[in-house]
Every structure is written in C-alpha cells, then in structure tokens.
Protein backbone atom coordinates (compact mmCIF):
# COMPACT_ATOMS: atom_id res chain seq x y z
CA UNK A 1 25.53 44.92 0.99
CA UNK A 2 26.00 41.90 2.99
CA UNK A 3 23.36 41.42 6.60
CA UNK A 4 24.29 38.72 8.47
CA UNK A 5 20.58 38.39 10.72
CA UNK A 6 20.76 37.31 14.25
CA UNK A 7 17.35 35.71 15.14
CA UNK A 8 15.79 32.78 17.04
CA UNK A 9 12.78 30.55 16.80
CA UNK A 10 11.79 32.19 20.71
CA UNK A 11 7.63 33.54 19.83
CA UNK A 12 8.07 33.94 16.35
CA UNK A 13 8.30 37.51 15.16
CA UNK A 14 11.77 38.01 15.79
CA UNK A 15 12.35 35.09 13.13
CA UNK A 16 9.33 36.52 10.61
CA UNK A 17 11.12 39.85 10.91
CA UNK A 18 14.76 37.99 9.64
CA UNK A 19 12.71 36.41 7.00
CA UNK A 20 10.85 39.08 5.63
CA UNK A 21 14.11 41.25 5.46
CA UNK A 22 15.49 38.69 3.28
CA UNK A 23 12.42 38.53 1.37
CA UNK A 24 13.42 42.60 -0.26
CA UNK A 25 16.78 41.16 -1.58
CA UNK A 26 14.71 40.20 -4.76
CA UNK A 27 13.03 44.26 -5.20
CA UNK A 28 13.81 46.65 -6.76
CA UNK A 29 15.02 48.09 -3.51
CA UNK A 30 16.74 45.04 -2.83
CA UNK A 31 18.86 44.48 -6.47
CA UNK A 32 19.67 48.42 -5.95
CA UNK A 33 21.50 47.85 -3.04
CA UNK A 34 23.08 44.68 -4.39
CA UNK A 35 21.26 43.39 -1.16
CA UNK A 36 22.62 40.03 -0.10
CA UNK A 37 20.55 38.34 3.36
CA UNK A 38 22.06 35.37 5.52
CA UNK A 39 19.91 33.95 8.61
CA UNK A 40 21.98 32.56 11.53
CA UNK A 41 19.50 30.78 14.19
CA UNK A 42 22.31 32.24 16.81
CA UNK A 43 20.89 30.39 19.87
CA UNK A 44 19.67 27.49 18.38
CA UNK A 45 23.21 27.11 16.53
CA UNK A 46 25.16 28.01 18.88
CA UNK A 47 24.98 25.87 22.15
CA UNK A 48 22.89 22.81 23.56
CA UNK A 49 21.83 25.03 26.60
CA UNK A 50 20.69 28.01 24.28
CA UNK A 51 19.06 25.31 22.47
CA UNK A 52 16.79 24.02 25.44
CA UNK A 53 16.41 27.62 26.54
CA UNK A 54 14.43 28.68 23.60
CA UNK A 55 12.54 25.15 23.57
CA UNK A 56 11.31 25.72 27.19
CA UNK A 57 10.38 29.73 25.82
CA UNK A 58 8.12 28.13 23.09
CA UNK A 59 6.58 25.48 25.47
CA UNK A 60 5.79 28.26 27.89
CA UNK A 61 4.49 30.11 25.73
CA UNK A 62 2.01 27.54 23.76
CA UNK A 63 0.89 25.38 27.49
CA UNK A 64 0.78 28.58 30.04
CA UNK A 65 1.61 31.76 29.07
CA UNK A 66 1.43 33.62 32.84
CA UNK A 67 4.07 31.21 33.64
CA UNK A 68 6.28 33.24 31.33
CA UNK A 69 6.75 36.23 33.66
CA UNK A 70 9.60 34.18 35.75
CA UNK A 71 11.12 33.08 32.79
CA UNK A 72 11.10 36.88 31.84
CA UNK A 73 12.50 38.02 35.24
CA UNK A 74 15.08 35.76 35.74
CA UNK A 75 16.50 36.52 31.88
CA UNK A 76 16.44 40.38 33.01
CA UNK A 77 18.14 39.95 36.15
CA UNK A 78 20.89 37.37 35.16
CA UNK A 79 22.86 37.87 32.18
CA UNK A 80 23.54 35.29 29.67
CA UNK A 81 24.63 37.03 26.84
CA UNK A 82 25.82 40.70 28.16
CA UNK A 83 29.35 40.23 26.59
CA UNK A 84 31.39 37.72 24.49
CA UNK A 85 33.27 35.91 26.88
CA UNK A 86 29.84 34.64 28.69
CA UNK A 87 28.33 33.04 25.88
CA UNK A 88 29.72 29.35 25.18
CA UNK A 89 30.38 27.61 22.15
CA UNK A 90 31.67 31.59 20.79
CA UNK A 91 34.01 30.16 18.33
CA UNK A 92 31.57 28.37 16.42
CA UNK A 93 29.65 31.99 15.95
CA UNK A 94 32.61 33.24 15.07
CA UNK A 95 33.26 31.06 12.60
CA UNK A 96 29.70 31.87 11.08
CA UNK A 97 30.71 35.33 10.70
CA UNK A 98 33.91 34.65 9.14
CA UNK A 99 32.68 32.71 6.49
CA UNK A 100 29.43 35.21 6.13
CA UNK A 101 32.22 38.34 5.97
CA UNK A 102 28.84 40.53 6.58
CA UNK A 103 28.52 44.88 6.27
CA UNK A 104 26.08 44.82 9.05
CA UNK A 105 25.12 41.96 11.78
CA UNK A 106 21.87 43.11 12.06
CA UNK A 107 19.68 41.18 15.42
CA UNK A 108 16.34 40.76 15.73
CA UNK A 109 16.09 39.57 19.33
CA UNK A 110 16.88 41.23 22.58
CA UNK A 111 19.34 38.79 23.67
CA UNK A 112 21.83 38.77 20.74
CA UNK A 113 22.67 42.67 21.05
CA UNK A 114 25.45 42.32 23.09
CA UNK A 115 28.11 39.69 23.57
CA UNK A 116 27.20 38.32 19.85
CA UNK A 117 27.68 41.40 18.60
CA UNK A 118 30.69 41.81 20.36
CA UNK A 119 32.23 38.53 19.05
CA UNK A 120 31.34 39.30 15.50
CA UNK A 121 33.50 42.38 15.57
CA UNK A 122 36.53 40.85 16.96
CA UNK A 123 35.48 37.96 14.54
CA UNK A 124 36.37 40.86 11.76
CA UNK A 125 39.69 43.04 13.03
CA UNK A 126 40.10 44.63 9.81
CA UNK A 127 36.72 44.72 8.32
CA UNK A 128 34.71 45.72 11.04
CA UNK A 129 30.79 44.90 10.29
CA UNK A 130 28.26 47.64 11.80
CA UNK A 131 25.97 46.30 14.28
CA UNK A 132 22.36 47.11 14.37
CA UNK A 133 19.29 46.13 16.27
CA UNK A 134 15.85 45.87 15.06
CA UNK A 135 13.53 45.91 17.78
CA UNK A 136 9.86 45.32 16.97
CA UNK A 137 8.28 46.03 20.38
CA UNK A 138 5.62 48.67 20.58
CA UNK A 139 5.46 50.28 23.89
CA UNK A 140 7.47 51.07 26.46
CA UNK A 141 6.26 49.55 29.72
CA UNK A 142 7.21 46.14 31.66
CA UNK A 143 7.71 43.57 29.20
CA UNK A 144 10.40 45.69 26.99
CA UNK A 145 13.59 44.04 27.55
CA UNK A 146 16.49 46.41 29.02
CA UNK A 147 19.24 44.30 26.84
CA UNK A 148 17.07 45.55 23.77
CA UNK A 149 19.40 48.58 23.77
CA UNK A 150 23.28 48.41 23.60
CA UNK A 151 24.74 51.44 23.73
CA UNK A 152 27.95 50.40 21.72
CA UNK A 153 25.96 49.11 18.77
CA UNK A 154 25.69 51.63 15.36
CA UNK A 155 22.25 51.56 14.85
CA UNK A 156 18.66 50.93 17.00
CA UNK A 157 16.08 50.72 14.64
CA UNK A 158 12.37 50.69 16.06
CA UNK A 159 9.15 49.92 14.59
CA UNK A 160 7.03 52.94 15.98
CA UNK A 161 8.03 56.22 17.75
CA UNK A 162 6.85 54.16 21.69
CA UNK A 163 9.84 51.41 20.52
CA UNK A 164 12.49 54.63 20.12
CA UNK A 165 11.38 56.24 22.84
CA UNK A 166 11.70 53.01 25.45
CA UNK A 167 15.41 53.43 23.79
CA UNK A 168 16.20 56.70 24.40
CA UNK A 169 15.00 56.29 28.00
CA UNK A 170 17.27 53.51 28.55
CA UNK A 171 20.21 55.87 27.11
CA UNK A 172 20.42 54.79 23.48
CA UNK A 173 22.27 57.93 21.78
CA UNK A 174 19.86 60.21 19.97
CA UNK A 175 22.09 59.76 16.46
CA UNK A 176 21.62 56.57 16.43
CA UNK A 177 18.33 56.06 17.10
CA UNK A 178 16.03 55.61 13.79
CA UNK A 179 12.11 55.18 13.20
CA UNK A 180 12.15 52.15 10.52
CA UNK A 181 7.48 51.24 10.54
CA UNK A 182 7.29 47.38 10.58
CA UNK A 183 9.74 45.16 8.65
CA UNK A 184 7.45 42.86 6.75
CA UNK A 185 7.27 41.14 3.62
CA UNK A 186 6.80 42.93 0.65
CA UNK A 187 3.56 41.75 -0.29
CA UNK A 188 2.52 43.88 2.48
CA UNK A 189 3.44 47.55 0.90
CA UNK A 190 1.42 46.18 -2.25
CA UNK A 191 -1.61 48.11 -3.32
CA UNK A 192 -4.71 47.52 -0.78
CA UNK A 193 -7.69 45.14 -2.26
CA UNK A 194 -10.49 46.72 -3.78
CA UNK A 195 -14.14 46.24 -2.73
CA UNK A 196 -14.11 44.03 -5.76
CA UNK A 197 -10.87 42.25 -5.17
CA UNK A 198 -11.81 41.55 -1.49
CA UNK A 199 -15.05 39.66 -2.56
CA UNK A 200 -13.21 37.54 -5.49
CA UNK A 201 -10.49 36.92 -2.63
CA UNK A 202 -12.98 35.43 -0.29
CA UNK A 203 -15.84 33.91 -3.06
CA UNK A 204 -12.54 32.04 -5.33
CA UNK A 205 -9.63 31.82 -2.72
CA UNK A 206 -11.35 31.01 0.48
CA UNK A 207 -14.70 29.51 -0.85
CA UNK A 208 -16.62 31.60 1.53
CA UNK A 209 -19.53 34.38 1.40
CA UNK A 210 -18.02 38.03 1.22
CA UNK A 211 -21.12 38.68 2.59
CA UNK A 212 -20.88 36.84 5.51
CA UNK A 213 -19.05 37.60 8.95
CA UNK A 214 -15.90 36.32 8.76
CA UNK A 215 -13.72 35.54 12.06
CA UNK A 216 -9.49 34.35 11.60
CA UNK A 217 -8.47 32.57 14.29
CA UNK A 218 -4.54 33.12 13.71
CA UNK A 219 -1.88 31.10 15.45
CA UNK A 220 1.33 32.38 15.97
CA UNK A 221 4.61 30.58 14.08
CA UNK A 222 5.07 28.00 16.76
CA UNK A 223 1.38 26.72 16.94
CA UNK A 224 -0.40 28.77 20.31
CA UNK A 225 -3.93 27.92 19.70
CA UNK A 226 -7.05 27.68 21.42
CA UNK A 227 -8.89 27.49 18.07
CA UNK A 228 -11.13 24.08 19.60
CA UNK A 229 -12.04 25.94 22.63
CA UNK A 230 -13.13 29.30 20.98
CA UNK A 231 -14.68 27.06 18.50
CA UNK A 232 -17.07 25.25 21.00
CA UNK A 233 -18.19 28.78 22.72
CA UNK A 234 -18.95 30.13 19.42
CA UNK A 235 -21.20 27.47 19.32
CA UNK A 236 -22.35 27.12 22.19
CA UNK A 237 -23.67 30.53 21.96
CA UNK A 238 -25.54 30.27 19.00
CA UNK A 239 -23.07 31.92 16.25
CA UNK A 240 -23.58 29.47 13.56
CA UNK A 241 -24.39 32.75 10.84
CA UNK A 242 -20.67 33.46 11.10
CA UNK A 243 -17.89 31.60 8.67
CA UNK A 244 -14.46 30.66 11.13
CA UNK A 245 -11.20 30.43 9.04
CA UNK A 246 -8.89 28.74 11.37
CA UNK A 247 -5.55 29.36 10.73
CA UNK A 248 -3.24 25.96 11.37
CA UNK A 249 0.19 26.78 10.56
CA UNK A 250 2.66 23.91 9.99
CA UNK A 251 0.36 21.95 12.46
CA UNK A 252 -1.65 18.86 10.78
CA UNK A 253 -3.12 17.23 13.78
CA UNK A 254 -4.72 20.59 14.60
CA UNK A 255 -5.83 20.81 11.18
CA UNK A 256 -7.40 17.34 11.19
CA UNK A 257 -8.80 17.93 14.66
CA UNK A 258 -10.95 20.72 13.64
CA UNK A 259 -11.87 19.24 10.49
CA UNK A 260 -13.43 16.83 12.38
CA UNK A 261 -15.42 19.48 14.80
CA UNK A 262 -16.49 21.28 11.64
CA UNK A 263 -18.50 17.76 10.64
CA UNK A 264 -19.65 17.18 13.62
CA UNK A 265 -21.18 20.66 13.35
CA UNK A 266 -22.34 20.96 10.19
CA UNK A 267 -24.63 24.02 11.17
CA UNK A 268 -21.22 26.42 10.76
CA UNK A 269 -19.11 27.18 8.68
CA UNK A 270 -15.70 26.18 9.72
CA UNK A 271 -12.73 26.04 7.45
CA UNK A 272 -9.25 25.63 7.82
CA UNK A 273 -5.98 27.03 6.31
CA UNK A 274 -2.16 25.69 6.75
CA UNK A 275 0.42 28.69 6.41
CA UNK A 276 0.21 31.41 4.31
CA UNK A 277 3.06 33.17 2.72
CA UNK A 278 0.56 35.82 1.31
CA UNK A 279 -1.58 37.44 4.62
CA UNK A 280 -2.48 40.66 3.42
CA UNK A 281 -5.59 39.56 1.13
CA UNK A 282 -6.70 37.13 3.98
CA UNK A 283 -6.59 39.71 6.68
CA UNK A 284 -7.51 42.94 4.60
CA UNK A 285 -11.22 40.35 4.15
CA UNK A 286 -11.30 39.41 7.33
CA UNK A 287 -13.92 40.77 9.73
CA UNK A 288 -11.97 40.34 12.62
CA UNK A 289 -8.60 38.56 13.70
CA UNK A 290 -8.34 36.40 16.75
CA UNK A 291 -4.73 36.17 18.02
CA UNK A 292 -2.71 36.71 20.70
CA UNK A 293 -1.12 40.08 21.44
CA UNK A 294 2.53 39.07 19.60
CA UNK A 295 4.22 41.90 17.74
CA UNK A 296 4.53 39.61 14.39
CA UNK A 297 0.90 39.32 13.66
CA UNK A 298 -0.07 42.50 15.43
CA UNK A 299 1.83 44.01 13.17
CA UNK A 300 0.31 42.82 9.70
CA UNK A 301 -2.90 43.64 11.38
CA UNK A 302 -2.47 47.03 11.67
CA UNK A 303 -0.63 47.08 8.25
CA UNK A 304 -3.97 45.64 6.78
CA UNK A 305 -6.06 47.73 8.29
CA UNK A 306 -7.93 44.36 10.27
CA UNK A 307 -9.60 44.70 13.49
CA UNK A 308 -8.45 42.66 15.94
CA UNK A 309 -9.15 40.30 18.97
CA UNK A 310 -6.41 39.44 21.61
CA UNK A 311 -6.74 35.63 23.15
CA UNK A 312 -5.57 36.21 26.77
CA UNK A 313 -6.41 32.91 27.62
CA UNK A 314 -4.10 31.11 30.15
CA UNK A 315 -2.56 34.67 30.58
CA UNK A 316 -0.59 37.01 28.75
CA UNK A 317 3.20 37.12 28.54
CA UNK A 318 5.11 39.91 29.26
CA UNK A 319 5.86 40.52 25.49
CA UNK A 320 2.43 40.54 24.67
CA UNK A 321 1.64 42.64 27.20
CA UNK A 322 3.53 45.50 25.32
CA UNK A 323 1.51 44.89 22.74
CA UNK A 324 -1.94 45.17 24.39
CA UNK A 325 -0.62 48.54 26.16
CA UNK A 326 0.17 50.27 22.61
CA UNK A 327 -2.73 48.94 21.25
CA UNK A 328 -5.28 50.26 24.36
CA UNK A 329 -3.55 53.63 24.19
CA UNK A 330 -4.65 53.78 19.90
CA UNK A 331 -8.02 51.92 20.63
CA UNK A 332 -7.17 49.34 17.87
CA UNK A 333 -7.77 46.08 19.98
CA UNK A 334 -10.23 44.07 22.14
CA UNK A 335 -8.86 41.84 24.54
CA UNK A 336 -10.81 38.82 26.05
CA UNK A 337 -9.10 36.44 28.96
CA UNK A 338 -11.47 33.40 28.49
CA UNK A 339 -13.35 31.89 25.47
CA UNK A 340 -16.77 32.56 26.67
CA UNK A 341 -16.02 35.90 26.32
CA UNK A 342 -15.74 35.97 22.43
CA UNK A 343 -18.93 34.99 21.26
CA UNK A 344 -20.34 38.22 22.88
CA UNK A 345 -17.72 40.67 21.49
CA UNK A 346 -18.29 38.85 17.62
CA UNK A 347 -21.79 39.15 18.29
CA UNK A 348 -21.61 42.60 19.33
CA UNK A 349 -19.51 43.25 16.29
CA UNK A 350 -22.14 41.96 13.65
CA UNK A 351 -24.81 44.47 15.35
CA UNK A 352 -22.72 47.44 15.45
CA UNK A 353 -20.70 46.68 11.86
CA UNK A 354 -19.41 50.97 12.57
CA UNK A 355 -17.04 49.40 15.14
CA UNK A 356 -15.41 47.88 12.61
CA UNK A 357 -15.10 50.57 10.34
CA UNK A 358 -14.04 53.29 13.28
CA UNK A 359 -11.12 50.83 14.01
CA UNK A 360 -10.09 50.29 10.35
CA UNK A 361 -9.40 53.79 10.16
CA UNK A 362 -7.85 54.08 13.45
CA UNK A 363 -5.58 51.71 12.34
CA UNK A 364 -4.79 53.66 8.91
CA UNK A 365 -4.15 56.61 11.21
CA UNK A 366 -1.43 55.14 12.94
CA UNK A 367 0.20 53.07 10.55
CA UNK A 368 4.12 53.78 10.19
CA UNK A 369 4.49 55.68 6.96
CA UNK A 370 8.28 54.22 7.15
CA UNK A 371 9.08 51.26 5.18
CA UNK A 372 11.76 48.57 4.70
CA UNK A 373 12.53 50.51 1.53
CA UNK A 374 13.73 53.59 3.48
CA UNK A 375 15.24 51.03 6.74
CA UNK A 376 17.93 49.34 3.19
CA UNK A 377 18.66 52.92 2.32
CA UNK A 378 19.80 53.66 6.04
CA UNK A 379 21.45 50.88 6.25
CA UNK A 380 23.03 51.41 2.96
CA UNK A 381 24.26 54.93 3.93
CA UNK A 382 25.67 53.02 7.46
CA UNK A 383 27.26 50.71 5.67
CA UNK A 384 28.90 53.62 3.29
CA UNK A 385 29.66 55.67 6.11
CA UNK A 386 31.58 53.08 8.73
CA UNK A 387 33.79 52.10 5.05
C-alpha cells in the first residue's frame, strides 16, 4: 500500500504526524501491509506564495503568538485552497502524484483537504487514489479549522472522540468518520519504563538524580522557546533543588546560550538536550513538561503518562487553544501566561508530589486505546475496498 502524505512545516505536528506514519513502514504492521510512505511538503513545494505563507505562520508563532488569531481568521474566511483550480503552480503537484502513483493521499493539515486532494484524483483518471484526512486536533471549539472536514474525501480520521465529533458537526458523513488515538512513532506503543528503568534512564542517559525534581522545558519542532526567561524566574525564586532539562531542538545558539546561564549559575542544575528521536523514556521520567499547548507534544504527553505545563506566554494561538480546552475539560494540564508564574506551580508540585500522581492516572484514563496499528488496517481495508 502506497500513502502519498500531504503535510507542511506550519507548527510542527502536522509534519511529526507524516513522519511518524512513515516511521510503521519498518513493523511488523508496516511489512504486513507491504506499507510503502512518501512525504510531499505540499505548500512548501508547491508555490513561492505558499512558501512565505507558512514562513510568516512559523514566525508568528515563535515572536507573538496572540498575533496569530488574524492570521487564523483571515485563512477561515478567504479560501486559498477550497478547490483545484485556486491553488497555483497545480501541475507541479500533479506531477508529484503521478510519479508517487499512491493508494491513498492521506493530509495531515487542514488546508490540503480540498483542492489538493482534488487535483490528485484527476492527477489519476484510471487509478483513482482514496483521500483521507488525519486531523490531530482535540476539541471542538474556536480554533478547529472548518476546511478540516471535506465532505467528498473517503476517510476523516481523528485522534480522540472531541476531533470526530467537531466533524460530524460540520457534516462529515457518519461512515466515514473513524476514531484512529494519536499517530506517533512506534517507540511510543513500546512497553512503559519500570521504576527501575526510569532511574537507570535518568542516572546513565541524562546524568541526573532520579531522585530529584525534574522539569522539561520542551520546544516545539520550529524552536518556540522561552527556556532563558523561565530559567531566570526559576531562579529568581529560589528553585535551585530542582534539575531543568532544556530541550533545544535543531537550535545551537539556544543551546550555547543556556549553557552559558547554567555557568553563570552554578547553584542549579541546568542541562541541555538537542532533538530526540526517542521521547517516551525522557518524558515517562520527567516530573513535569513545560510546553506550549500544540497537539504534537501534547500528545506524547498524554501517551507517556507526563504531567504537563502549558507556556501561554505572549498568548496562545488559536490551535493551541484547542488544546488547552480538551485538556481543562480531563484536568490533565496547568496553564501559566507569564514566567513568574511557574516557579510557584513547580514549587507547589514538589510539596504536594499526589498532584502528580492524580494526573498520571488521569492521563492513563483517557488515553486512546486506538493505535496506528489498527488506523494501517483501516486504511488497508479502504484501500481494498475503493480497488
């Protein structure tokens, strides 16, 4: 079986969703279904002006969030993308798909539902690929995209029961609506850490004290950070007994930069990490996760069972806003708008260590049982059944 993914670089989860689906093609799951995953960066690839489009999304996003709820409204009120002959530069998709000669386009994003999908069929008269969506939102509320559904498409495929339900409300047909739990790697569906494991994990891998409080600071795929800032309140405040893991990504200048806070204050314990292919140890021994409210990393959170801290600093985006709404309603998340905030939720965290455990378990509770095992079988069967 052949997926041609639709994705773009726009947040990140929409791209760690293409990636991770490709990652199954070497499981057992995977080699069953002769399982064969191509990546198409549609709007980067596509056209100049999609190009800048998803550049000024990712600046937005990483120098003022709030500013992000005009970009939002203007996206949902003019279409780019609502059929094929808006979207410029469609021959060169087309000529992806051709040469790809996919089973299923499958997107990832709310904007490629449509016209792409659209042009990929006409792309393929006589061997008409089925079209899916995978939509990772959690919550229906403002912030979920309308051009997440397309009526026309074969499949809508949501992470949680909230994500089929915001589908079926904006008229998705109930046969084609499925309940597919979070695509992730499959390091994620692995067997959870022991006690044991979890203190070898964090004594040999991360060269910290299991026994210590240990905060993430996660960034998202594109870099949003306020790791210095949170960094200087925690400090401020007197929380030198914690140990701060500060994730860095692909960014070495923030790396460096906070290398060179940690010596300046050698009285905490400040480390940092670049990315990590492998975040299920990390963030099953983690204390607590600081991030902000993005369905990529939300997502593993939950998986792993890792309490969790939303950074609303400089606002949140509509997106995340979804997020924080789902995760209010399950009581699996504290949000804070300003760094001065933290130290007093951490702090309150290390005195009452129960809170920690009473949202572990909430988060066990409402973890999909679905995995991307059962999402290749359905896809599988589509596939079969549209021959």
């Amino acid at each position: 079986m052949k997926i041609l993914v639709l994705t773009s670089s726009t947040g990140g989860g929409h791209n760690m969703r293409a990636q991770s689906l490709k990652a199954w093609e070497e499981t057992p799951s995977g080699r069953a279904a002769n399982l064969s995953v191509s990546i198409h960066q549609t709007l980067e690839s596509t056209h100049p002006m999609y190009r800048f489009g998803v550049n000024l999304y990712n600046f937005i996003q990483m120098r003022c969030p709030s500013v992000h709820h005009l970009y939002f409204n203007y996206l949902e009120r003019v279409p780019h993308f609502d059929n094929g002959r808006m979207i410029h530069n469609r021959h060169k998709f087309q000529e992806v798909v051709c040469r790809e000669e996919p089973d299923v386009v499958l997107s990832t994003h709310a904007h490629l539902n449509h016209g792409f999908f659209e042009l990929a069929k006409e792309a393929m008269p006589d061997s008409l690929p089925s079209t899916v969506t995978y939509c990772g939102e959690l919550h229906w509320s403002y912030g979920f995209s309308q051009r997440w559904v397309n009526r026309k498409s074969d499949l809508f495929v949501g992470a949680v029961a909230e994500t089929c339900q915001a589908a079926r409300r904006l008229g998705m047909p109930e046969d084609r609506l499925y309940e597919g739990g979070f695509l992730l790697r499959p390091s994620f569906y692995k067997p959870d850490l022991s006690p044991e494991d979890r203190n070898n994990y964090v004594r040999k891998q991360l060269e910290l004290d299991p026994a210590r409080f240990l905060l993430v600071l996660g960034t998202g795929a594109n870099g949003a950070n306020d790791h210095l800032r949170l960094l200087e309140a925690l400090f401020k405040e007197g929380l030198r007994d914690i140990q701060v893991l500060a994730l860095c990504s692909k960014n070495r200048l923030l790396a460096q930069q906070i290398d060179d806070w940690a010596k300046r204050h050698p009285s905490m314990t400040v480390k940092t990490k670049p990315y990590i292919h492998d975040m299920k140890p990390l963030l099953q021994s983690a204390s607590a996760l600081v991030c902000r409210s993005g369905t990529g990393l939300t997502s593993e959170a939950i998986i792993c069972k890792c309490p969790i801290l939303f950074n609303g600093i400089g606002g949140v985006m509509p997106q995340e806003l979804i997020t924080q709404v789902y995760c209010r309603r399950h009581r699996i998340g504290i949000s804070f708008s300003r760094a001065k905030q933290l130290p007093s939720i951490v702090f309150n965290l290390q005195r009452n260590p129960e809170q920690l455990t009473q949202a572990r378990q909430r988060k066990e509770n409402i973890s999909p049982k679905q995995t991307p095992q059962e999402l290749i079988r359905r896809l599988l069967d589509l596939r079969n059944t549209n021959e």
